[in-house]
C-alpha atoms as a PDB file:
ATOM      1  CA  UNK A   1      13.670 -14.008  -2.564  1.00  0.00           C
ATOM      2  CA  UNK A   2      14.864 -16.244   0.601  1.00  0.00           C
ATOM      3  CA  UNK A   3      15.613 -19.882  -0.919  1.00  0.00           C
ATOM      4  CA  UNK A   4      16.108 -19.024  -4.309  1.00  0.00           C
ATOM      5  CA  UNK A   5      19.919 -18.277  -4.248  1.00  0.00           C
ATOM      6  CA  UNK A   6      22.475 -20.252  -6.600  1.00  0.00           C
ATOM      7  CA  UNK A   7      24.345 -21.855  -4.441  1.00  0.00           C
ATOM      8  CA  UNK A   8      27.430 -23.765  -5.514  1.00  0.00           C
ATOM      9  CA  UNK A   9      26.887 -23.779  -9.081  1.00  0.00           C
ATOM     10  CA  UNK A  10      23.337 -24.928  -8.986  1.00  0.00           C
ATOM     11  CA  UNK A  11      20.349 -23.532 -11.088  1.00  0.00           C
ATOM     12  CA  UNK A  12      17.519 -22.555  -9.764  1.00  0.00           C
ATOM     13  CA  UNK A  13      15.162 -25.252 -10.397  1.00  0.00           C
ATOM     14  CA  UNK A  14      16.664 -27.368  -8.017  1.00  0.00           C
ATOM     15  CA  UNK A  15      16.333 -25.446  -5.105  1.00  0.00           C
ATOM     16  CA  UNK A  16      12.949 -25.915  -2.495  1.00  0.00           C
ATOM     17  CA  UNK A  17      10.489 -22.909  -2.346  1.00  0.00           C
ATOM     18  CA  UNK A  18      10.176 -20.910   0.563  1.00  0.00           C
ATOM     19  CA  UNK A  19       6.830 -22.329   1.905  1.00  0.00           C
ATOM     20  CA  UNK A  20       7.859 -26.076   1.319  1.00  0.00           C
ATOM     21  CA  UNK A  21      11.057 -25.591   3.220  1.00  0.00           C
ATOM     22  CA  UNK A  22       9.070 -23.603   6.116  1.00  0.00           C
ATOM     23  CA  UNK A  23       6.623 -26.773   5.700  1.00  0.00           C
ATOM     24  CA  UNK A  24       9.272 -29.398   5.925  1.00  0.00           C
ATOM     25  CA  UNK A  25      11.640 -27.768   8.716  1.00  0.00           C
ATOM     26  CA  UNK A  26       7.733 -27.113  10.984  1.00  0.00           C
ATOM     27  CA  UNK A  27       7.367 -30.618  10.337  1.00  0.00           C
ATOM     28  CA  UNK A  28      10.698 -31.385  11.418  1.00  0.00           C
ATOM     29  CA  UNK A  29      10.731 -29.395  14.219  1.00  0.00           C
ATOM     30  CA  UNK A  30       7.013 -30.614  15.649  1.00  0.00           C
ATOM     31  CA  UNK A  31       7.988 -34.513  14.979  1.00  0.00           C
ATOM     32  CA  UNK A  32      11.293 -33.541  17.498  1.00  0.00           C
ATOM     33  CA  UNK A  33       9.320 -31.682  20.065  1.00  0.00           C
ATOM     34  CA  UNK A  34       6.974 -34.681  20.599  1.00  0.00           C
ATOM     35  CA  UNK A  35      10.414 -37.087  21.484  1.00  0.00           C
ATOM     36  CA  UNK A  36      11.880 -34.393  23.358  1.00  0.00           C
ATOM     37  CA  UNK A  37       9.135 -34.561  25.743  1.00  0.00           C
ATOM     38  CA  UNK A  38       9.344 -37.158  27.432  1.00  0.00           C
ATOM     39  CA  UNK A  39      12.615 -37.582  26.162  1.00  0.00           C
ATOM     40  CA  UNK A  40      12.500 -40.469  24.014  1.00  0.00           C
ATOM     41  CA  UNK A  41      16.353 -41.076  23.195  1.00  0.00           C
ATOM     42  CA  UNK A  42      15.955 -43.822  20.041  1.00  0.00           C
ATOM     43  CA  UNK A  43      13.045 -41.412  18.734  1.00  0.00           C
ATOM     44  CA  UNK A  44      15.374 -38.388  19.537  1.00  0.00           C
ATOM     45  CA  UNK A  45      17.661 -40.545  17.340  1.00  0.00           C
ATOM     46  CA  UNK A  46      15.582 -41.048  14.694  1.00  0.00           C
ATOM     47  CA  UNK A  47      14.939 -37.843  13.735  1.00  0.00           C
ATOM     48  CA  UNK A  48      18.827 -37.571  12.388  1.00  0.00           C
ATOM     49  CA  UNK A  49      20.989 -38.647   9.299  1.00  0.00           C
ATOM     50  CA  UNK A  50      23.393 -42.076   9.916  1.00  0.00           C
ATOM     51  CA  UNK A  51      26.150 -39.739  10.016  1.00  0.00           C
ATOM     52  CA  UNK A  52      24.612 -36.555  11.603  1.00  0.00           C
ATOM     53  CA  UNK A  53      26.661 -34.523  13.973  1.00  0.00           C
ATOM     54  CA  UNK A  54      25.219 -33.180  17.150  1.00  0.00           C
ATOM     55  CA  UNK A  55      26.500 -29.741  19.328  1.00  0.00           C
ATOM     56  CA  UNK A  56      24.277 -29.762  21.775  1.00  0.00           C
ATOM     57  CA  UNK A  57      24.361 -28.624  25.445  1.00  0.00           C
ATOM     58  CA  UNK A  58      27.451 -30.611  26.374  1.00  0.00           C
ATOM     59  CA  UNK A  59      30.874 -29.680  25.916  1.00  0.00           C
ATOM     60  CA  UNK A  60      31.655 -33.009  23.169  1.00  0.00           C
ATOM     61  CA  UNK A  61      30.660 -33.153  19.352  1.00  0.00           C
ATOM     62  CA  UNK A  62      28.482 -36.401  18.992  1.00  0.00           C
ATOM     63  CA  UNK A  63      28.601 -38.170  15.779  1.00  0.00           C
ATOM     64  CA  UNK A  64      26.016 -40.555  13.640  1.00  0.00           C
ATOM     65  CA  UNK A  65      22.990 -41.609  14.815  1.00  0.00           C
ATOM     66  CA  UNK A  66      24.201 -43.462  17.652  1.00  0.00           C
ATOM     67  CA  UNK A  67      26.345 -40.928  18.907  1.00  0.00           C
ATOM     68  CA  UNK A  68      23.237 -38.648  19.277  1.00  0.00           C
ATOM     69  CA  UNK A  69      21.077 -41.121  20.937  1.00  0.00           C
ATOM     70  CA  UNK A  70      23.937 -41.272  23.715  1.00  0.00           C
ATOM     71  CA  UNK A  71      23.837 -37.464  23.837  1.00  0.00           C
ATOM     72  CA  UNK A  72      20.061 -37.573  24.359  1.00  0.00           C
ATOM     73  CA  UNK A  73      20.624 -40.495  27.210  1.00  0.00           C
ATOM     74  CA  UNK A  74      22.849 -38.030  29.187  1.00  0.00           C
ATOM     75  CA  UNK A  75      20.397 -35.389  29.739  1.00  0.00           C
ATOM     76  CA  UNK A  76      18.465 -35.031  32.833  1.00  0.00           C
ATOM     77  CA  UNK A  77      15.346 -37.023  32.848  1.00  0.00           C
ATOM     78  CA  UNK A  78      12.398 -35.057  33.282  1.00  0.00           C
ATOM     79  CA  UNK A  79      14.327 -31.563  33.815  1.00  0.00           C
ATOM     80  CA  UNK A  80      13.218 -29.933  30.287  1.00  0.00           C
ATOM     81  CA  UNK A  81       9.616 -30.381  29.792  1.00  0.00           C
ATOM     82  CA  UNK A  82       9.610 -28.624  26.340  1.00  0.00           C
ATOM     83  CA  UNK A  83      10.442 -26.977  23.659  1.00  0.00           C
ATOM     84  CA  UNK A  84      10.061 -23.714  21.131  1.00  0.00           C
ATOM     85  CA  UNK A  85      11.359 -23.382  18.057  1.00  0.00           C
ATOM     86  CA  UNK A  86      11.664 -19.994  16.208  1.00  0.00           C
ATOM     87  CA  UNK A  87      13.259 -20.629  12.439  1.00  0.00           C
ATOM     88  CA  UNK A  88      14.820 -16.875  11.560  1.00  0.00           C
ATOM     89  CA  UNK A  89      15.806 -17.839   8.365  1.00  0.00           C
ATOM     90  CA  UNK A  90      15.986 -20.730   6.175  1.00  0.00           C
ATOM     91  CA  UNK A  91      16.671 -21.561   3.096  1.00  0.00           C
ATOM     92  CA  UNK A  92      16.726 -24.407   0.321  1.00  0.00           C
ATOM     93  CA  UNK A  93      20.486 -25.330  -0.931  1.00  0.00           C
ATOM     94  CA  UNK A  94      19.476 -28.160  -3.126  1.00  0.00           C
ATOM     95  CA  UNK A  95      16.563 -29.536  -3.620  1.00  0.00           C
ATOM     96  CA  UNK A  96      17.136 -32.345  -0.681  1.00  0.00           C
ATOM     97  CA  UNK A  97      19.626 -30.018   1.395  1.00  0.00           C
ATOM     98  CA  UNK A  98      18.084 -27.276   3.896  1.00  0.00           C
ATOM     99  CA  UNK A  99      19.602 -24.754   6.622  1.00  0.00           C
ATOM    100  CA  UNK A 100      18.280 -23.145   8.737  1.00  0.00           C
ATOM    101  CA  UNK A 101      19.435 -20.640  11.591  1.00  0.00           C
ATOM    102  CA  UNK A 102      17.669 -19.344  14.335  1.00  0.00           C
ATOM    103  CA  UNK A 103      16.845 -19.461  18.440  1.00  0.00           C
ATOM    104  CA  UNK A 104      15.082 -22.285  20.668  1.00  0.00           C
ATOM    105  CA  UNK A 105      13.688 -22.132  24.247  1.00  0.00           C
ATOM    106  CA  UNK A 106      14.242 -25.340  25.979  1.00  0.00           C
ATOM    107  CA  UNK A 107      11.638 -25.048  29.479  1.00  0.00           C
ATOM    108  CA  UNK A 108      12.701 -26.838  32.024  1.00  0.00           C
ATOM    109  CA  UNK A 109      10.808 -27.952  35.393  1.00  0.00           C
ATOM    110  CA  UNK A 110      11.608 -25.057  38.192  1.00  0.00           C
ATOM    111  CA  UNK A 111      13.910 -23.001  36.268  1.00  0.00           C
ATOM    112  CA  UNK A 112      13.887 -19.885  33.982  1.00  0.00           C
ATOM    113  CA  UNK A 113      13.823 -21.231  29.919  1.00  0.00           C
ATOM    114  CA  UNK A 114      17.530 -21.772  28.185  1.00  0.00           C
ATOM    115  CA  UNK A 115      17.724 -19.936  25.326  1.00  0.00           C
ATOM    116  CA  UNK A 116      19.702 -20.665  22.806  1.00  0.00           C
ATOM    117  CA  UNK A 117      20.751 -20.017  18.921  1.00  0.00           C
ATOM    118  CA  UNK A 118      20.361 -23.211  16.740  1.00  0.00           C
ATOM    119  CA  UNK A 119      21.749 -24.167  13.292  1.00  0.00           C
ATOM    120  CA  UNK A 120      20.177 -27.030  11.348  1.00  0.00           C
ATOM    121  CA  UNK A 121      21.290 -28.753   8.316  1.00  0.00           C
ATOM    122  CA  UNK A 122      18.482 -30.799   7.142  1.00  0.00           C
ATOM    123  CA  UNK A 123      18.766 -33.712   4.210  1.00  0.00           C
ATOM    124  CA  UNK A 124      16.559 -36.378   1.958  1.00  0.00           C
ATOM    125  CA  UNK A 125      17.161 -39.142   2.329  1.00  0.00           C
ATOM    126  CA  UNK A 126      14.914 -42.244   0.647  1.00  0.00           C
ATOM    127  CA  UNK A 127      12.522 -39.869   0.864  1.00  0.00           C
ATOM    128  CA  UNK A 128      12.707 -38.512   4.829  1.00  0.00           C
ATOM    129  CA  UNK A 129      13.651 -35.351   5.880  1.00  0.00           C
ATOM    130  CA  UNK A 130      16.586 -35.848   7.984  1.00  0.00           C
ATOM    131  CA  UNK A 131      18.699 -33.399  10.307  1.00  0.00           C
ATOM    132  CA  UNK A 132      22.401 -33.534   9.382  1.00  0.00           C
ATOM    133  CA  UNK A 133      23.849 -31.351  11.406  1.00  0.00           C
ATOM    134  CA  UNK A 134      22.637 -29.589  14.763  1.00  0.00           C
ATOM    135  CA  UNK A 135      24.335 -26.903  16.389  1.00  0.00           C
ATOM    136  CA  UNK A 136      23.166 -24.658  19.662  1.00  0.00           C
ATOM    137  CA  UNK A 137      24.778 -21.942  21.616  1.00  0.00           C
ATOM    138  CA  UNK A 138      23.299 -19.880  24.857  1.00  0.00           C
ATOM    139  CA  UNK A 139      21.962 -17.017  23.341  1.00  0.00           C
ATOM    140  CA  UNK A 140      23.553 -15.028  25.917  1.00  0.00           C
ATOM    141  CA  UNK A 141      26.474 -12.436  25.390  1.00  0.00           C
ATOM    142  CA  UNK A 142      29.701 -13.920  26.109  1.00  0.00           C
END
């Protein structure tokens, strides 16, 4: 069953069921939607761990929460006017670690959608869901 693996040496009573981490990445993903548009850089921010790292659309690795609000200052304001998230598959690695792996389509005013692959690491911390580590790649063949 999807989130009940033992991972690193872990029994399974730590790990997340399958609907809470579906509940808590939605939640995640809904709270992120509603900074992305308008882009909201310090809420963009605050959606991620102190010392979260960011791949996003540009070609540098952004680091800790500040380093992601400066990623979210350098986009284009008001080019994407949305976004859709579409988990494929995630699962619980700890009972306050979650991944999670799947595609995005960022709309954007006059232009076709980018679609992308995404890969989330999501944490607990002091009781908030956090994202850890974000990673997207054009969906594209190379």
């Amino acid at each position: 069953m999807l989130g009940w693996v033992n991972y690193i040496g872990h029994s399974m009573e730590t790990f997340l069921n399958q609907s809470e981490v579906t509940h808590i990445v939605t939640q995640i993903h809904q709270a992120w939607a509603k900074t992305f548009h308008p882009i909201d850089p310090v809420g963009m921010a605050s959606h991620y761990s102190e010392d979260a790292i960011l791949y996003g659309s540009a070609i540098a690795l952004f680091s800790g929460r500040e380093g992601v609000q400066k990623y979210f200052e350098m986009l284009p304001e008001g080019l994407y006017i949305g976004v859709k998230f579409a988990p494929a598959y995630i699962v619980s690695l700890t009972s306050d670690v979650i991944s999670m792996a799947g595609s995005a389509s960022f709309f954007r005013q006059g232009q076709d959608p980018l679609e992308v692959r995404i890969t989330q690491v999501f944490v607990e911390r002091n009781k908030k869901w956090l994202i850890a580590s974000h990673h997207v790649s054009p969906k594209q063949v190379l």
